[in-house]
Every structure is written in C-alpha cells, then in structure tokens.
N, C-alpha and C. Protein backbone atom coordinates (compact mmCIF):
# COMPACT_ATOMS: atom_id res chain seq x y z
N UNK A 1 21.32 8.93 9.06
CA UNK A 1 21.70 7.56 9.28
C UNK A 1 21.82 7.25 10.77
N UNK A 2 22.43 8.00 11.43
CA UNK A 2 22.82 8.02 12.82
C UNK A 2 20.82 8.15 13.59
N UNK A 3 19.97 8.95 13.34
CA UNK A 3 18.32 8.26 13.60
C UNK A 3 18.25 6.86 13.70
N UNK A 4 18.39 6.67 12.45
CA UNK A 4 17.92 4.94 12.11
C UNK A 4 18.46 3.93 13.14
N UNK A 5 20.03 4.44 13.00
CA UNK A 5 20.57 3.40 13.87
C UNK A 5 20.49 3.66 15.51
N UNK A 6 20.10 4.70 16.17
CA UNK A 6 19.30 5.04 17.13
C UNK A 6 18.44 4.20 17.60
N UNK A 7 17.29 3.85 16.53
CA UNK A 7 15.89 3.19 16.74
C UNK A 7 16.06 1.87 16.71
N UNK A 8 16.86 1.77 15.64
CA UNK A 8 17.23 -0.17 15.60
C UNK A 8 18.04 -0.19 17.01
N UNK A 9 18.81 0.03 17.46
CA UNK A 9 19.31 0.13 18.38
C UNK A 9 18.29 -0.49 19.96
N UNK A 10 17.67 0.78 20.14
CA UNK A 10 16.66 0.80 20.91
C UNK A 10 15.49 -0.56 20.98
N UNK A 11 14.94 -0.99 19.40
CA UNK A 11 14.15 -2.25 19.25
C UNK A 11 15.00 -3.07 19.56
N UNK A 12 16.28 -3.08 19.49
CA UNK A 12 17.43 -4.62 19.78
C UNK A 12 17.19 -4.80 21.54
N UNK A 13 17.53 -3.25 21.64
CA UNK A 13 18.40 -3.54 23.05
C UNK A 13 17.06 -3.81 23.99
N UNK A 14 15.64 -3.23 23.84
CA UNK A 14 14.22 -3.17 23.99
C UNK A 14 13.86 -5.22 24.25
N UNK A 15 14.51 -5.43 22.91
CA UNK A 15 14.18 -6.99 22.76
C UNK A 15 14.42 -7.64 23.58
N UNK A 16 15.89 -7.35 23.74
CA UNK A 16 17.15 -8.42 24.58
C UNK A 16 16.53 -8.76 26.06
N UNK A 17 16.45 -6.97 26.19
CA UNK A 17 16.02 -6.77 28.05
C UNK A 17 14.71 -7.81 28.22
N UNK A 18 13.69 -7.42 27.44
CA UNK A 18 12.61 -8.33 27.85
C UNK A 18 12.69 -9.97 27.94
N UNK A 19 13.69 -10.54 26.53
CA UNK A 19 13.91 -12.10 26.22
C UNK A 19 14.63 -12.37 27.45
N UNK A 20 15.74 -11.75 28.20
CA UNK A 20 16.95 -12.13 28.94
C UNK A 20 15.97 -12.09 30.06
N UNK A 21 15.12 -11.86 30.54
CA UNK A 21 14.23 -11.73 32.09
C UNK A 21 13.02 -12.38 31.85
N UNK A 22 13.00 -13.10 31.02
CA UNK A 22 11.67 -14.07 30.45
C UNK A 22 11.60 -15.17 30.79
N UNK A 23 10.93 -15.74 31.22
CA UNK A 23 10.90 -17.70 31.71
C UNK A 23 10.54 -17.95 30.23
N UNK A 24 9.95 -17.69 29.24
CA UNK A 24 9.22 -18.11 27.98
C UNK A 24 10.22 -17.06 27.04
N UNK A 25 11.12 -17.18 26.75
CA UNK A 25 12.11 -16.32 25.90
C UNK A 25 11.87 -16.87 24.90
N UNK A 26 10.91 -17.69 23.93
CA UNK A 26 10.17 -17.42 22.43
C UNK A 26 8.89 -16.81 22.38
N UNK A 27 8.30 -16.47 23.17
CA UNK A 27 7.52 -15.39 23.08
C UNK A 27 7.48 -14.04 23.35
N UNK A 28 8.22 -14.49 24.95
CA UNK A 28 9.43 -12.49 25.14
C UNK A 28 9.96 -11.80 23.61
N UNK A 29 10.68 -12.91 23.13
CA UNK A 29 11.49 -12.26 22.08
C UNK A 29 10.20 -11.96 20.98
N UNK A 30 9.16 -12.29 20.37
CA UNK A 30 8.78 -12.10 19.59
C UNK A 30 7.48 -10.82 19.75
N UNK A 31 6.99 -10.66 21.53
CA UNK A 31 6.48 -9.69 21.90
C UNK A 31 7.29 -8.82 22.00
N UNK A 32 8.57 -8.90 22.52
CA UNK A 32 9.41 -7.62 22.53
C UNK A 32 9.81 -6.63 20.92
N UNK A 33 9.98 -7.74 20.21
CA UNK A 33 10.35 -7.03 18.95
C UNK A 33 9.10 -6.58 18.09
N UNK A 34 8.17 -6.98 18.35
CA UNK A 34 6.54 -6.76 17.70
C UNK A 34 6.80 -5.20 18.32
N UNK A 35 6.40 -5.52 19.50
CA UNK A 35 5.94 -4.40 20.36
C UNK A 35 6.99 -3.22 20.28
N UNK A 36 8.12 -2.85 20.49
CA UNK A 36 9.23 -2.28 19.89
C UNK A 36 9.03 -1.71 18.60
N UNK A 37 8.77 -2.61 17.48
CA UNK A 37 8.94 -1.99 16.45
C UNK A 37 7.77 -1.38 16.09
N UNK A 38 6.53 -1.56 16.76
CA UNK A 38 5.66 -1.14 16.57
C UNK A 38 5.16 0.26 17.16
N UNK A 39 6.12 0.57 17.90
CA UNK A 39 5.59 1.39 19.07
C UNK A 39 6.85 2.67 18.38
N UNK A 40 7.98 1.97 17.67
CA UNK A 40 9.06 3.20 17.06
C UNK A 40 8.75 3.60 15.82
N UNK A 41 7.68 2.61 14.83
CA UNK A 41 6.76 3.21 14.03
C UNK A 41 6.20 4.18 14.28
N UNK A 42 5.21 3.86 15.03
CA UNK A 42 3.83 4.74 15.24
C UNK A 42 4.64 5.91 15.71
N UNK A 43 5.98 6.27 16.75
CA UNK A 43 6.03 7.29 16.76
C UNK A 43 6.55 8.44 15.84
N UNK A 44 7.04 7.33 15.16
CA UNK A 44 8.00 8.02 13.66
C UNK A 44 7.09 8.84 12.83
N UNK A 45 5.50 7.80 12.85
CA UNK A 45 4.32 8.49 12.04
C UNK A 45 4.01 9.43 12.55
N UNK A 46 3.54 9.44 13.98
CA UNK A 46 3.11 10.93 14.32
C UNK A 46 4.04 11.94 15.11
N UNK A 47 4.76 11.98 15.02
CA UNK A 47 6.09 12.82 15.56
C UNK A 47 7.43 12.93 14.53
N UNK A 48 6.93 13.35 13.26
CA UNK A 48 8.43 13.15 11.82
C UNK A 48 9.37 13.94 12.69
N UNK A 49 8.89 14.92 13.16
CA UNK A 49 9.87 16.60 13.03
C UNK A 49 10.66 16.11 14.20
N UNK A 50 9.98 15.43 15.28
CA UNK A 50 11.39 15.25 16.57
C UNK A 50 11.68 14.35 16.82
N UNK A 51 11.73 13.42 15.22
CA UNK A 51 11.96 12.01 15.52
C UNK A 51 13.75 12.21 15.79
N UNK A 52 14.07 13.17 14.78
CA UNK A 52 14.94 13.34 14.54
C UNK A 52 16.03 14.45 15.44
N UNK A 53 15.76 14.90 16.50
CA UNK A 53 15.93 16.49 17.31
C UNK A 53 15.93 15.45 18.83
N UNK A 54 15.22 14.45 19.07
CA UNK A 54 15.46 13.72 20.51
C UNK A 54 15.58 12.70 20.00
N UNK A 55 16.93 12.45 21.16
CA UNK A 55 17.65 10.92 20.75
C UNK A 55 17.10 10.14 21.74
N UNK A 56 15.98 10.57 22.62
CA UNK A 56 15.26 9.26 23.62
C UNK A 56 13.90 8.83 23.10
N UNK A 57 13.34 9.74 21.87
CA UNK A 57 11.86 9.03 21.37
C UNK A 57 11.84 7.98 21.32
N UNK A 58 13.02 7.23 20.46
CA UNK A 58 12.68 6.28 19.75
C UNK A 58 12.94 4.99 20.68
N UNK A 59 13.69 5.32 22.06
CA UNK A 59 13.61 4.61 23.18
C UNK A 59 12.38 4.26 24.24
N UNK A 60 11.64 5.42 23.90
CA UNK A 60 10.69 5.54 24.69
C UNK A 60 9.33 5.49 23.86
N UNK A 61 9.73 5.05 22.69
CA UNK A 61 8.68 4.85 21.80
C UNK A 61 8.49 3.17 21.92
N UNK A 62 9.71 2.53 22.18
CA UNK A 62 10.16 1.18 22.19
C UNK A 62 9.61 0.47 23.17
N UNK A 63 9.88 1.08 24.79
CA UNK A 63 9.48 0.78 26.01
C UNK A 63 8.14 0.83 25.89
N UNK A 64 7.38 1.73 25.47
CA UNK A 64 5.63 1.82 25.70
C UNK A 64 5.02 1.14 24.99
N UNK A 65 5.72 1.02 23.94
CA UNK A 65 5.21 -0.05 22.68
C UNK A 65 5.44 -1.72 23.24
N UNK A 66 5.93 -1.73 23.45
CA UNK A 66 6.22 -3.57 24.40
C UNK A 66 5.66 -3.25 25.31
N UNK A 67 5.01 -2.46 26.35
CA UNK A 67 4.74 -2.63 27.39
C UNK A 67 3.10 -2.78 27.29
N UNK A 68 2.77 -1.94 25.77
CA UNK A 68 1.21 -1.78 25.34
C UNK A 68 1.26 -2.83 24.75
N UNK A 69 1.59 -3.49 24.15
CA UNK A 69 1.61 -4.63 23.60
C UNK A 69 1.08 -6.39 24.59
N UNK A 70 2.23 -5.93 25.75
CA UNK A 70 2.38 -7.33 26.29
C UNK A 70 1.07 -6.99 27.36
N UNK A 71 0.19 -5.63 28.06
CA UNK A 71 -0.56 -5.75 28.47
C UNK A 71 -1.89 -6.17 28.00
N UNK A 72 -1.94 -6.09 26.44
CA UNK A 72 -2.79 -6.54 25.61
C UNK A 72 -3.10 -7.75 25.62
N UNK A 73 -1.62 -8.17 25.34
CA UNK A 73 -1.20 -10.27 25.12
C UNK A 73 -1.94 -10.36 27.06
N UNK A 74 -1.82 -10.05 28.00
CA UNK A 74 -2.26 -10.41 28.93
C UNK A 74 -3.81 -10.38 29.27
N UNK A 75 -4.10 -9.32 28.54
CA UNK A 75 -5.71 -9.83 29.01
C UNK A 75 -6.25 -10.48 28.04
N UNK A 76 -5.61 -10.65 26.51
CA UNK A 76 -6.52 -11.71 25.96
C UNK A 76 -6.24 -13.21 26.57
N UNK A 77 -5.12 -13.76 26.66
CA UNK A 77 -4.77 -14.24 27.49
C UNK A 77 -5.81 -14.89 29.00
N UNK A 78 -5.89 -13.36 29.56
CA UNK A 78 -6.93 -13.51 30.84
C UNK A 78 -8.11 -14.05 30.40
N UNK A 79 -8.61 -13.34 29.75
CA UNK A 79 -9.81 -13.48 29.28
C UNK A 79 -10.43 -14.60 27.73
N UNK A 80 -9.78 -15.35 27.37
CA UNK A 80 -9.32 -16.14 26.66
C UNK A 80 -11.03 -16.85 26.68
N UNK A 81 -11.14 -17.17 27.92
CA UNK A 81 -12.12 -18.86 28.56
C UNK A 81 -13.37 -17.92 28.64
N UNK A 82 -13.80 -16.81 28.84
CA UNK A 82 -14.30 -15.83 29.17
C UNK A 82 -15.83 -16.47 29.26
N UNK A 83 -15.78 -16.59 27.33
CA UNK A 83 -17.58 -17.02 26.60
C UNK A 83 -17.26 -17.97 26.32
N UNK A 84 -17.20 -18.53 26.67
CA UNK A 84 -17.09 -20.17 26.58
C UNK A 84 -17.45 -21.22 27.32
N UNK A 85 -18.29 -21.82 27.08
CA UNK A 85 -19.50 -22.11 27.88
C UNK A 85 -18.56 -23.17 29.01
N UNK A 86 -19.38 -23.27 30.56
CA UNK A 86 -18.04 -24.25 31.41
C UNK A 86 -18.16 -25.92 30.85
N UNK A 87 -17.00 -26.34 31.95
CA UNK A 87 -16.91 -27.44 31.21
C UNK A 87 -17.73 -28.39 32.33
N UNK A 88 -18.18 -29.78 31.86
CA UNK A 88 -18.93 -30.68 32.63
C UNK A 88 -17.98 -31.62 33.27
C-alpha cells in the first residue's frame, strides 16, 4: 500500500510543480498528469521487481515522463504549419 501511495504521491506532487510555474495552468495540469502517469506506468511495466525496493522510481519515472511528454507537445506544436501549403 505504502508503493501505491508513493507513486500517486509523486504524479500529484509532479502535477502541482509543473501547473504552479505554468502561464497556461489548463494545459500544464493536464500534460503534467498525462505525462506523470504515464511515465509511472511504463515504469511499473518494465521494472515490477524494483518498483517496489526504490522509493525514487516512481519519482523519477514521473519527472521523465512529463518531461517526454511535454517535449513531444512541443514539437508537434513546432511543427504543426510544417505541410501546409503558405498562405496568400
């Protein structure tokens, strides 16, 4: 029980930091918690045995996961106008 609440922990506190330093805090918040929970998944999937043995995975599963996330949201973003023919 004390895992779980580890990781939720980590996606909250993961969230907050990013929404609270955001000019756009409805999209901070919804990249932060995407990205967070996505990133304490994936490590849960491939790391069972020390999900549970280190109490910083699931922190540092949190941080890379929002950070892979929001560099993503930035180049589609960038690159958005890319093929798209210019305008007259």
């Amino acid at each position: 029980m004390g895992v779980l609440v580890n990781a939720v922990a980590a996606i909250v506190v993961v969230t907050a930091a990013l929404t609270l330093t955001s000019l756009d805090r409805r999209t901070a918040a919804l990249l932060g918690a995407t990205g967070s929970l996505t990133g304490t998944f994936l490590a849960w999937v491939v790391a069972p045995g020390s999900w549970g043995s280190s109490p910083l995975l699931p922190w540092a599963a949190a941080v890379a996961g929002t950070v892979l996330l929001i560099a993503g949201w930035s180049a589609v973003r960038a690159y958005s106008g890319l093929f798209e023919p210019p305008r007259r």
